[in-house]
PDB file of N, CA and C in Angstrom:
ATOM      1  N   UNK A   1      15.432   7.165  -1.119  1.00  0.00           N
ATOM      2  CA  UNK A   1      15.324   6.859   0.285  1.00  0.00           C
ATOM      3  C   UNK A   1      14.078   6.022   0.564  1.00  0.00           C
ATOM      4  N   UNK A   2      13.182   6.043  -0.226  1.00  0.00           N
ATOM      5  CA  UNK A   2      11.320   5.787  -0.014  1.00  0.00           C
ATOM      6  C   UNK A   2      11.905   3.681   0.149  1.00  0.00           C
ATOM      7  N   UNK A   3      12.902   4.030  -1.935  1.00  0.00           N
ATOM      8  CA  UNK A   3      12.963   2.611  -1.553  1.00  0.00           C
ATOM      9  C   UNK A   3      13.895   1.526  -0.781  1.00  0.00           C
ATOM     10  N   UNK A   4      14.954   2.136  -0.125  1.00  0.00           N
ATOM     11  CA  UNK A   4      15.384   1.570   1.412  1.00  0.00           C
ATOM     12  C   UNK A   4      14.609   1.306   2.092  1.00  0.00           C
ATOM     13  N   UNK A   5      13.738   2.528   2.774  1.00  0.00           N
ATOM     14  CA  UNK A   5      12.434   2.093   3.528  1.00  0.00           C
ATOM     15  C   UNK A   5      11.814   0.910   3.241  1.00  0.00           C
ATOM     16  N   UNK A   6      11.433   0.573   2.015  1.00  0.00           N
ATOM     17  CA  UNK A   6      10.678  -0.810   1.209  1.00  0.00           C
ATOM     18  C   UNK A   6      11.372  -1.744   1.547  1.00  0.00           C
ATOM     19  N   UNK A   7      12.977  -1.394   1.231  1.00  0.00           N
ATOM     20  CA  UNK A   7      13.534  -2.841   1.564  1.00  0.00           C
ATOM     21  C   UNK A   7      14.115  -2.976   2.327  1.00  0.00           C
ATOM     22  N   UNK A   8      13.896  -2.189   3.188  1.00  0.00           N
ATOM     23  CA  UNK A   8      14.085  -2.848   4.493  1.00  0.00           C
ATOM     24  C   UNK A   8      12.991  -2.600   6.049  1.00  0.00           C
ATOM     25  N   UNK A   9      12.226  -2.484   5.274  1.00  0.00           N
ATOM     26  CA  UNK A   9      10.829  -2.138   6.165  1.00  0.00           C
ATOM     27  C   UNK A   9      10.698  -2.954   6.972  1.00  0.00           C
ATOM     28  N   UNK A  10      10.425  -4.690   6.301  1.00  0.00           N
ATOM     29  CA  UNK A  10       9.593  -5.356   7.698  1.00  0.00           C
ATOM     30  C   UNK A  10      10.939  -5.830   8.066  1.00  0.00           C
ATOM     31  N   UNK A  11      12.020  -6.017   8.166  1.00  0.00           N
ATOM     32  CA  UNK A  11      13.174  -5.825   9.440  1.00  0.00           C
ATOM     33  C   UNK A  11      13.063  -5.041  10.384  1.00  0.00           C
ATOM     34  N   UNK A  12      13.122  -3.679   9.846  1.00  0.00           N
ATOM     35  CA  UNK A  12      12.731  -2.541  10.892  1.00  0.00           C
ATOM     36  C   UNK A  12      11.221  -2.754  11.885  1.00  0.00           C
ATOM     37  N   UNK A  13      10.187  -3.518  11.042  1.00  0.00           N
ATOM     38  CA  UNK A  13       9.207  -3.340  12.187  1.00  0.00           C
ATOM     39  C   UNK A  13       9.078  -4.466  13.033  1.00  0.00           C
ATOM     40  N   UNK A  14      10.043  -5.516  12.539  1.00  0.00           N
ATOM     41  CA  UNK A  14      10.063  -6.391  13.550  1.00  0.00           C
ATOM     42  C   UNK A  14      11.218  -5.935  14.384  1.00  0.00           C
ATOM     43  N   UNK A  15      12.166  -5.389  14.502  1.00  0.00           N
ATOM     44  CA  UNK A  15      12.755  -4.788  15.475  1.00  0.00           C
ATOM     45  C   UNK A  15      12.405  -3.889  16.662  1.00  0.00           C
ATOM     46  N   UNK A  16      11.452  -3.152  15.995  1.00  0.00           N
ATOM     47  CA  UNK A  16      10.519  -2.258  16.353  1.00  0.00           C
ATOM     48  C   UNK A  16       9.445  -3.138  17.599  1.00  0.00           C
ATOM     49  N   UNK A  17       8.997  -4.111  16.777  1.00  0.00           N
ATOM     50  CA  UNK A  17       7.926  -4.968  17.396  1.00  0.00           C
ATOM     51  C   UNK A  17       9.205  -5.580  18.875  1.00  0.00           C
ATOM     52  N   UNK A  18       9.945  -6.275  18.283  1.00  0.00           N
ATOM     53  CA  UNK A  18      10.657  -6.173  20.063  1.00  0.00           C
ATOM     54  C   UNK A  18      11.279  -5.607  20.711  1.00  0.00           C
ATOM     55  N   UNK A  19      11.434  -4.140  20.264  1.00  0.00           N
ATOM     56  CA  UNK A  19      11.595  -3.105  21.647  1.00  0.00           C
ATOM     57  C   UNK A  19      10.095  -2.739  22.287  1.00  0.00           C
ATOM     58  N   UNK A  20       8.729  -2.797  21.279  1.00  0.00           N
ATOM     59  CA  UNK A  20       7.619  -2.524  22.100  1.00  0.00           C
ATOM     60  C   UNK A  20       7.534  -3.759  22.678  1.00  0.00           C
ATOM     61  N   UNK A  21       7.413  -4.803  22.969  1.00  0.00           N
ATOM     62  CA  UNK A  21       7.013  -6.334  23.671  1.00  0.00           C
ATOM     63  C   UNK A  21       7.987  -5.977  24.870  1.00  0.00           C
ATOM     64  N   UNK A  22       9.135  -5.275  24.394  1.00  0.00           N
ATOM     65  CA  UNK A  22      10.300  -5.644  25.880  1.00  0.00           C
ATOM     66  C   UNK A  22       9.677  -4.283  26.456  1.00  0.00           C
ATOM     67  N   UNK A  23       8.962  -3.109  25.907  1.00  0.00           N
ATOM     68  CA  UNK A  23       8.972  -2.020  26.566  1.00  0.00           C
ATOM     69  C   UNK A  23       7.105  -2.805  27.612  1.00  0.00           C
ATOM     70  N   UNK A  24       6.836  -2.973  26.466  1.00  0.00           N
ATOM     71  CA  UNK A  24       4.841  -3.689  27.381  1.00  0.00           C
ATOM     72  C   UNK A  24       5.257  -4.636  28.446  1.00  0.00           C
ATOM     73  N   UNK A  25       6.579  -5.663  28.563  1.00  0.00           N
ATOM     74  CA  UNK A  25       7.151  -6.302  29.439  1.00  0.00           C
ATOM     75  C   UNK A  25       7.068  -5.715  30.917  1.00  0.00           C
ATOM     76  N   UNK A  26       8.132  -4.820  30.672  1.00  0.00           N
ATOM     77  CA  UNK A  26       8.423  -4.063  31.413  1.00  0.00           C
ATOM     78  C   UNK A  26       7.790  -3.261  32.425  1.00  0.00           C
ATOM     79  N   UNK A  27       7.117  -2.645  31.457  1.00  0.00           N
ATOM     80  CA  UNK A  27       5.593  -1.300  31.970  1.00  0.00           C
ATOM     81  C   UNK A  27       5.036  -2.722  32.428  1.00  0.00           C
ATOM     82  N   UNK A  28       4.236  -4.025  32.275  1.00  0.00           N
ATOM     83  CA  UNK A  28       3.539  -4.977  33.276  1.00  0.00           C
ATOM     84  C   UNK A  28       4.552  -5.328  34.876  1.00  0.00           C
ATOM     85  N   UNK A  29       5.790  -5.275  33.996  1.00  0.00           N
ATOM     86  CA  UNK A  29       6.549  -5.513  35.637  1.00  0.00           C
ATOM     87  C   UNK A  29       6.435  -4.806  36.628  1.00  0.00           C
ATOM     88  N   UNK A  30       6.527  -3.539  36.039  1.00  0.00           N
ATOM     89  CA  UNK A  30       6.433  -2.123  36.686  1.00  0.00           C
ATOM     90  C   UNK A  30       5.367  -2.254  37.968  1.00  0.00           C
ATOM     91  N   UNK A  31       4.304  -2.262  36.790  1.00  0.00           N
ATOM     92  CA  UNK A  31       2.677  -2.021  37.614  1.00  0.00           C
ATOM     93  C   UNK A  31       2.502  -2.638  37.880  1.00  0.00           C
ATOM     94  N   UNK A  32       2.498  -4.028  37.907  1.00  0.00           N
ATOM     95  CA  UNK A  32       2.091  -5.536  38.666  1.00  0.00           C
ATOM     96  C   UNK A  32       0.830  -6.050  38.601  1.00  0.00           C
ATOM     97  N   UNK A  33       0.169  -5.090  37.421  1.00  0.00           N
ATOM     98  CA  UNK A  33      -1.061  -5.357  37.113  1.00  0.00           C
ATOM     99  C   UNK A  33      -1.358  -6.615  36.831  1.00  0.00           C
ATOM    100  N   UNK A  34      -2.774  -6.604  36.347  1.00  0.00           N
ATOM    101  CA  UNK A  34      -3.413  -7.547  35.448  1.00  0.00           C
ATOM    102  C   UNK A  34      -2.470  -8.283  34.167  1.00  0.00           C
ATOM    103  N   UNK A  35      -2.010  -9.122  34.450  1.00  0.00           N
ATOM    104  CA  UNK A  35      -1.050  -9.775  33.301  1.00  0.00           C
ATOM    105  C   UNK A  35      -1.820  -9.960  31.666  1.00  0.00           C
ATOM    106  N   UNK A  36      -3.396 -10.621  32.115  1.00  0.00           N
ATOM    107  CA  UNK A  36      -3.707 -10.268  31.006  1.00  0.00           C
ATOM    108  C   UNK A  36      -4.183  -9.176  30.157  1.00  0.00           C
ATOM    109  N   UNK A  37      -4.059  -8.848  30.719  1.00  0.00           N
ATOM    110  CA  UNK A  37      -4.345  -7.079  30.098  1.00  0.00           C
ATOM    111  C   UNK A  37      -3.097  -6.973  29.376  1.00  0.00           C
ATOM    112  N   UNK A  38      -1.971  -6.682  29.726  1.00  0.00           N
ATOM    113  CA  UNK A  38      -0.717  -6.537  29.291  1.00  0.00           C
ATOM    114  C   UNK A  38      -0.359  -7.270  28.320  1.00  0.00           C
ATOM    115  N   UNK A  39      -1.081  -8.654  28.098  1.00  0.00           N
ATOM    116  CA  UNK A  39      -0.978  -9.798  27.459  1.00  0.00           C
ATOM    117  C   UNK A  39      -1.711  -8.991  26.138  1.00  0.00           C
ATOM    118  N   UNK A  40      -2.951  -8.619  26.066  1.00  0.00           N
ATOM    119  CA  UNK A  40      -4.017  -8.387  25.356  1.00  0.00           C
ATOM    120  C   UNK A  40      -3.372  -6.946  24.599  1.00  0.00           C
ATOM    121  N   UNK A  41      -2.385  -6.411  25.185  1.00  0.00           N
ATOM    122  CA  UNK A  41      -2.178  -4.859  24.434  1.00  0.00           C
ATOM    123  C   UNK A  41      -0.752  -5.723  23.504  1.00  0.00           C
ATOM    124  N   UNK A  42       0.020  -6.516  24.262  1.00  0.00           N
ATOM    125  CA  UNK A  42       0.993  -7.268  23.688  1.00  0.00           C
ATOM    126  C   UNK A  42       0.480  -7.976  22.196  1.00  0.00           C
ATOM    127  N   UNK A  43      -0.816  -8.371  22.154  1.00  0.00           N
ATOM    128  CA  UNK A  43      -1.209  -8.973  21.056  1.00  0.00           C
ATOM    129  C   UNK A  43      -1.841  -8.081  20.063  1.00  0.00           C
ATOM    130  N   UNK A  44      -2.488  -7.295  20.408  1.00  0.00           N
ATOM    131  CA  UNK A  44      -3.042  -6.144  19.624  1.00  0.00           C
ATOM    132  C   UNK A  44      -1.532  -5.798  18.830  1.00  0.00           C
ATOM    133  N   UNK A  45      -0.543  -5.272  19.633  1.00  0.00           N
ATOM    134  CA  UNK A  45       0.441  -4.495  18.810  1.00  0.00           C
ATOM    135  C   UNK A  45       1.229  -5.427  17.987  1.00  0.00           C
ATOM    136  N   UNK A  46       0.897  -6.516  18.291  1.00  0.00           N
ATOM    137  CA  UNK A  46       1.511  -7.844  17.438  1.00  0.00           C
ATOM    138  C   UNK A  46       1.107  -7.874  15.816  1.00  0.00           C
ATOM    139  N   UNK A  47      -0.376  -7.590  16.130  1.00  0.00           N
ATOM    140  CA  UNK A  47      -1.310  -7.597  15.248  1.00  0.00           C
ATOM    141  C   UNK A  47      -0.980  -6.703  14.233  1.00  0.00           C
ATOM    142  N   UNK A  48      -0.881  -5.533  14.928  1.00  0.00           N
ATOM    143  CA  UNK A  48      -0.768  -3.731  14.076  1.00  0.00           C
ATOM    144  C   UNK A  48       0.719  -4.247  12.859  1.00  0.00           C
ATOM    145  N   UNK A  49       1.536  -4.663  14.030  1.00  0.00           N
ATOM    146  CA  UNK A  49       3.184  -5.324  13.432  1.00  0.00           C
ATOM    147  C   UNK A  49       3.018  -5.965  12.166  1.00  0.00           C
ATOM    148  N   UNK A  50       2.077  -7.277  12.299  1.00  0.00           N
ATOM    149  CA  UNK A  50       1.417  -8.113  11.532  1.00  0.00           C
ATOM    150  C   UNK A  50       1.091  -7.355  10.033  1.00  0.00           C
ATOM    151  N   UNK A  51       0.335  -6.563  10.300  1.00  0.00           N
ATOM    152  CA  UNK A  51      -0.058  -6.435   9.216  1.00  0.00           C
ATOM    153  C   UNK A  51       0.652  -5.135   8.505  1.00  0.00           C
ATOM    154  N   UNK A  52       1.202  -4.074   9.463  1.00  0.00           N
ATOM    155  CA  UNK A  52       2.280  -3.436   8.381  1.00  0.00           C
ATOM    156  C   UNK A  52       3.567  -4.321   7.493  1.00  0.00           C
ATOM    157  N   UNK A  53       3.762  -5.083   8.015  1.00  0.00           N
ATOM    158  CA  UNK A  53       4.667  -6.045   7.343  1.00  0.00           C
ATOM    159  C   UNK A  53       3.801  -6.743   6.033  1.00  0.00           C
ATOM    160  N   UNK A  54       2.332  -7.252   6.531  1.00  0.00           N
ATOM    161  CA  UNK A  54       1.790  -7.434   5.164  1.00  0.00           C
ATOM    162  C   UNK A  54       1.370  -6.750   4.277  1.00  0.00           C
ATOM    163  N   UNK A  55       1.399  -4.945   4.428  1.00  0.00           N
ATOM    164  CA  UNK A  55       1.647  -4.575   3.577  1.00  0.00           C
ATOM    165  C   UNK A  55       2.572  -4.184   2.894  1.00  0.00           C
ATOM    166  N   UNK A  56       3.261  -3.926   3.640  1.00  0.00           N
ATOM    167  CA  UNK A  56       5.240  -3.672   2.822  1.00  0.00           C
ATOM    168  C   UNK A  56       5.006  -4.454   1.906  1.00  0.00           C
ATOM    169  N   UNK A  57       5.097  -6.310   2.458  1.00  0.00           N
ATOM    170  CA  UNK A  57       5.352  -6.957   1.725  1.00  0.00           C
ATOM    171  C   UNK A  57       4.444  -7.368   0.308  1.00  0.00           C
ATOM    172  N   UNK A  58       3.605  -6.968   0.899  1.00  0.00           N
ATOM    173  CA  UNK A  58       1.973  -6.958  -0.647  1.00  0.00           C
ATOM    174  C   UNK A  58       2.726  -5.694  -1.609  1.00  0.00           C
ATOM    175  N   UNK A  59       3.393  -4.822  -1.103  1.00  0.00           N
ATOM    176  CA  UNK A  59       3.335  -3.648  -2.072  1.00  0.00           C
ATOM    177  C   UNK A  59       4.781  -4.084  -2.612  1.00  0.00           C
ATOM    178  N   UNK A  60       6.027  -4.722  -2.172  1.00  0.00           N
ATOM    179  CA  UNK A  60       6.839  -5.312  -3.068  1.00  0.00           C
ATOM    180  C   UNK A  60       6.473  -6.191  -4.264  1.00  0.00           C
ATOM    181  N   UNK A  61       5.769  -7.018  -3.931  1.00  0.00           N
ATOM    182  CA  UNK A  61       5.261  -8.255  -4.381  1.00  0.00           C
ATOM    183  C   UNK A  61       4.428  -7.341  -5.803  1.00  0.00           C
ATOM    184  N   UNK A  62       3.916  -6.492  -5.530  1.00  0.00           N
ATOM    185  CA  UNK A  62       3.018  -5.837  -6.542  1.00  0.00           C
ATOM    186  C   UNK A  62       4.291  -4.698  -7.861  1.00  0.00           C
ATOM    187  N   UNK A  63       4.879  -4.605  -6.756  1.00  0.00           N
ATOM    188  CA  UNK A  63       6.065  -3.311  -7.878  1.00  0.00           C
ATOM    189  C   UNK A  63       6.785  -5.312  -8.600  1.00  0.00           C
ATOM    190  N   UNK A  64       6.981  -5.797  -7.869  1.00  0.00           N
ATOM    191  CA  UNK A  64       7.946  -7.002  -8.849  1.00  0.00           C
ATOM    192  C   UNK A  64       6.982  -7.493  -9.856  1.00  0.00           C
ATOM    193  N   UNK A  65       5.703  -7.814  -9.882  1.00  0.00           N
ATOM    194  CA  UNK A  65       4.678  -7.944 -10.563  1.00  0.00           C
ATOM    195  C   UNK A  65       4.506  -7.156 -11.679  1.00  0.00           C
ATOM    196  N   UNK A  66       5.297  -5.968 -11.706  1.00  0.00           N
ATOM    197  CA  UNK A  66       5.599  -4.772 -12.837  1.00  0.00           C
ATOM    198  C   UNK A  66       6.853  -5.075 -13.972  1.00  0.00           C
ATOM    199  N   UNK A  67       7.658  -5.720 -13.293  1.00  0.00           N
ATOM    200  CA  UNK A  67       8.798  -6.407 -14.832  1.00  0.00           C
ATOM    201  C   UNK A  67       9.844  -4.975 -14.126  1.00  0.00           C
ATOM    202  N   UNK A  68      10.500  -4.721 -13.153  1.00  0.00           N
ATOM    203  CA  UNK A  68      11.342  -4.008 -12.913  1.00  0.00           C
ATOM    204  C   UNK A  68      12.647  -4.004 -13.860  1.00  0.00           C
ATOM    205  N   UNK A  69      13.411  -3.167 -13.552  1.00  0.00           N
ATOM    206  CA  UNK A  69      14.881  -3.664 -14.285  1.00  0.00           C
ATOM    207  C   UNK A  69      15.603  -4.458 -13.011  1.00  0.00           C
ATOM    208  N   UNK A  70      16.811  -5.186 -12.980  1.00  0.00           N
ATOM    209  CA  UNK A  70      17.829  -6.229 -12.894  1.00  0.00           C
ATOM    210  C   UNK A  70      18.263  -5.363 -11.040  1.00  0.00           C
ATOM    211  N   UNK A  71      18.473  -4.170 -11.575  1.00  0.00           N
ATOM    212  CA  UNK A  71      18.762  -4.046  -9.990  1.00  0.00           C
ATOM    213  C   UNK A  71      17.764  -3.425  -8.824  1.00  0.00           C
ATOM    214  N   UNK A  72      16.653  -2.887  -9.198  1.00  0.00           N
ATOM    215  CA  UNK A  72      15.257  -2.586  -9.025  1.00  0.00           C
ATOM    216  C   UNK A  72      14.701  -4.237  -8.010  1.00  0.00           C
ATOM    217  N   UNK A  73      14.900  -5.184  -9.657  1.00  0.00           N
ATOM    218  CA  UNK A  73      14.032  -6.112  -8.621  1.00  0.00           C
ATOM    219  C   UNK A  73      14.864  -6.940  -7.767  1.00  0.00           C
ATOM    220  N   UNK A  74      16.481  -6.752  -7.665  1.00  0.00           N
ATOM    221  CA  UNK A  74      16.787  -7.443  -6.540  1.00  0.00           C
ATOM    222  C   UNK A  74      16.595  -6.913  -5.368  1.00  0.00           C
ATOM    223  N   UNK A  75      16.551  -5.393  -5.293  1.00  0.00           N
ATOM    224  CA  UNK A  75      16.295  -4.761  -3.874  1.00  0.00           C
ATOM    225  C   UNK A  75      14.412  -5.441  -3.903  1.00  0.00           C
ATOM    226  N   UNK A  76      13.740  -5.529  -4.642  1.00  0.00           N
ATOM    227  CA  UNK A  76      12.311  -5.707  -4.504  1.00  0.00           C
ATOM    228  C   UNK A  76      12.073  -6.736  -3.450  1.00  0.00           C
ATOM    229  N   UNK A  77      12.720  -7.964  -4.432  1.00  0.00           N
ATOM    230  CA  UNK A  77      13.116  -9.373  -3.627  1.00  0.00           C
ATOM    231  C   UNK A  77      13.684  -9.394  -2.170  1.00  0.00           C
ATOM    232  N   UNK A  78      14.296  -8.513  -1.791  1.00  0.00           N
ATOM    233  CA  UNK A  78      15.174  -8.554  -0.816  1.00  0.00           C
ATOM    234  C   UNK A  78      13.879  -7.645   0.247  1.00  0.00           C
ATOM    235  N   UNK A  79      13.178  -6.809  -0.569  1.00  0.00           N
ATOM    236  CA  UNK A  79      11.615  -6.715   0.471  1.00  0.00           C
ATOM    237  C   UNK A  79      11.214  -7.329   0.789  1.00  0.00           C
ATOM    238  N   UNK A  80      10.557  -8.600  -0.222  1.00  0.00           N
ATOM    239  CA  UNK A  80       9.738  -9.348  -0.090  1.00  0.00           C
ATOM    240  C   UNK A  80      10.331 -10.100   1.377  1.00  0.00           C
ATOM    241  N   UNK A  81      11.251 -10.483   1.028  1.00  0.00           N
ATOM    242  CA  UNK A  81      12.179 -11.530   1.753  1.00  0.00           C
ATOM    243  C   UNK A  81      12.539 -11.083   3.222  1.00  0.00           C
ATOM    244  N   UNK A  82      12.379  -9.764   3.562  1.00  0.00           N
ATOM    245  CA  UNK A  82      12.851  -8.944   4.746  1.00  0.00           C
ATOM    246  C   UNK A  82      11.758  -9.353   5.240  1.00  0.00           C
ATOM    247  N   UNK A  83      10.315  -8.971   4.423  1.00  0.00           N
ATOM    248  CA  UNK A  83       8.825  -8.873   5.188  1.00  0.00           C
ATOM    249  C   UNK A  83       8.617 -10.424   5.353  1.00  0.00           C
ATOM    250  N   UNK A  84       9.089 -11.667   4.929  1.00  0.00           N
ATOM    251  CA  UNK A  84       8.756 -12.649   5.227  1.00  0.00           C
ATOM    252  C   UNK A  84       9.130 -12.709   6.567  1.00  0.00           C
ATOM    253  N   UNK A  85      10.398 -12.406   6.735  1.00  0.00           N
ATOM    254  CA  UNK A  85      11.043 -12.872   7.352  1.00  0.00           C
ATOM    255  C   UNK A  85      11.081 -12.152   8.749  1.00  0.00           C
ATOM    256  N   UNK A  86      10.944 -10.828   8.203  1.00  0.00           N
ATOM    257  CA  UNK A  86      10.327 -10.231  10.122  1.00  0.00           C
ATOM    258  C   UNK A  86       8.562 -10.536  10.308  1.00  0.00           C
ATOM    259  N   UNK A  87       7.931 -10.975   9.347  1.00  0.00           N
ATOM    260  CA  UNK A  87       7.122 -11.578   9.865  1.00  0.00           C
ATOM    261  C   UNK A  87       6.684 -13.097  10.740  1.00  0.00           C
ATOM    262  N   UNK A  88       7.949 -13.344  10.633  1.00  0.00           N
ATOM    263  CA  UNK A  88       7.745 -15.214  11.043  1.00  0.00           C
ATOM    264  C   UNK A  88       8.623 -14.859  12.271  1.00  0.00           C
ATOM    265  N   UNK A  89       9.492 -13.871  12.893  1.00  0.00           N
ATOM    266  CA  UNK A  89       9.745 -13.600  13.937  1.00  0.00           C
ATOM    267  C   UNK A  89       8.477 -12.532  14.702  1.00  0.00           C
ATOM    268  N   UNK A  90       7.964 -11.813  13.970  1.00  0.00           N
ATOM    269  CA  UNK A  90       7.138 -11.616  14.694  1.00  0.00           C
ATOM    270  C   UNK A  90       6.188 -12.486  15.309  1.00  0.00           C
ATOM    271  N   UNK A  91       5.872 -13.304  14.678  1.00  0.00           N
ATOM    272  CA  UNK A  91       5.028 -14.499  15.214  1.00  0.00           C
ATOM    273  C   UNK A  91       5.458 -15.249  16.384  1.00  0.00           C
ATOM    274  N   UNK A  92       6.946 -16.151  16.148  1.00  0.00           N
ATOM    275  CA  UNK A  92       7.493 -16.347  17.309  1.00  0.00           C
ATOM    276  C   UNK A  92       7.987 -15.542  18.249  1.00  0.00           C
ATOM    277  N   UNK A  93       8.271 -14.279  17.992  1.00  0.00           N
ATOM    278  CA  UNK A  93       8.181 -13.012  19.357  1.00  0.00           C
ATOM    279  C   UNK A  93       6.718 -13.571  20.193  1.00  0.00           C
ATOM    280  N   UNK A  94       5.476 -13.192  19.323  1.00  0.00           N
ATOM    281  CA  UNK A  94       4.501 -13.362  20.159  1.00  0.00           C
ATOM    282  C   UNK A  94       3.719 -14.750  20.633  1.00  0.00           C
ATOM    283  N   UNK A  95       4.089 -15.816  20.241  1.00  0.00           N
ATOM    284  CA  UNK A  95       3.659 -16.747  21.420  1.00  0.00           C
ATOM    285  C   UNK A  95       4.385 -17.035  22.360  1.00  0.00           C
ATOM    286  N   UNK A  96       4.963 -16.196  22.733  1.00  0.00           N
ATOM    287  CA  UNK A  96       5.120 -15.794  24.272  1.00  0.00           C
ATOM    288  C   UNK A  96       4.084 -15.710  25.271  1.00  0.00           C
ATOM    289  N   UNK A  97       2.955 -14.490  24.437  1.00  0.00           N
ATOM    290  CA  UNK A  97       1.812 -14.009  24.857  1.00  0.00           C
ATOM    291  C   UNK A  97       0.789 -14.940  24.892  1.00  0.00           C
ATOM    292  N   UNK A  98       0.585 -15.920  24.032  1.00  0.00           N
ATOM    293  CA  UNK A  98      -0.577 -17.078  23.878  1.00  0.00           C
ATOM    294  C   UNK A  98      -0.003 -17.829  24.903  1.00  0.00           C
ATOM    295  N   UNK A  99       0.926 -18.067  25.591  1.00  0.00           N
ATOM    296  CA  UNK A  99       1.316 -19.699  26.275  1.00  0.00           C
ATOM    297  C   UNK A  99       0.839 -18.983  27.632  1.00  0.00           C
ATOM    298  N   UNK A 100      -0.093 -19.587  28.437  1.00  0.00           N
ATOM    299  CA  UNK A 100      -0.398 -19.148  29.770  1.00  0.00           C
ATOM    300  C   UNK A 100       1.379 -19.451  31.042  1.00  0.00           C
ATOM    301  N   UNK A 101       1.074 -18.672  31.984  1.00  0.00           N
ATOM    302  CA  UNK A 101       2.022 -18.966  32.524  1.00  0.00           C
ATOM    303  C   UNK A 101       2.039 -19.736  33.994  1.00  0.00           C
TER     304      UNK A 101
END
């Protein structure tokens, strides 16, 4: 089960990452606060996103670095490749937050 989690981790936290952006959305609509404030917790959790994905993906990258067997390292690859890849949506999720409005 540990290694499902692995490979499919940074999918999950970029999914994750846009139900919190639509939930911080929201809670700013709500309160009608300070936008940048809302902006500033939006980027922080961007950040947190950010870098659990770089480690998923550092700790695939490190087990494939081990000489796995044949079906081992295609799920590995398919980490690596998840964490690329919810990482480059996480990114474009969040310049949302950088573009003034």
């Amino acid at each position: 089960m540990r290694f499902w989690g692995l490979m499919l981790g940074g999918l999950l936290i970029w999914a994750a990452h846009f139900l919190g952006l639509y939930a911080l959305s929201s809670a700013a609509d709500v309160a009608r606060g300070d936008a940048g404030a809302w902006n500033g917790a939006g980027v922080v959790f961007s950040l947190a996103c950010l870098a659990a994905i770089a480690v998923l993906g550092g700790s695939g990258v490190r087990a494939l670095k081990a000489r796995p067997d044949e079906t081992r390292a295609f799920g590995l690859l398919l980490a690596v490749i998840g964490a690329a890849l919810g990482g480059i949506g996480v990114v474009f999720q969040s310049l949302v937050l950088l573009i003034p409005a």
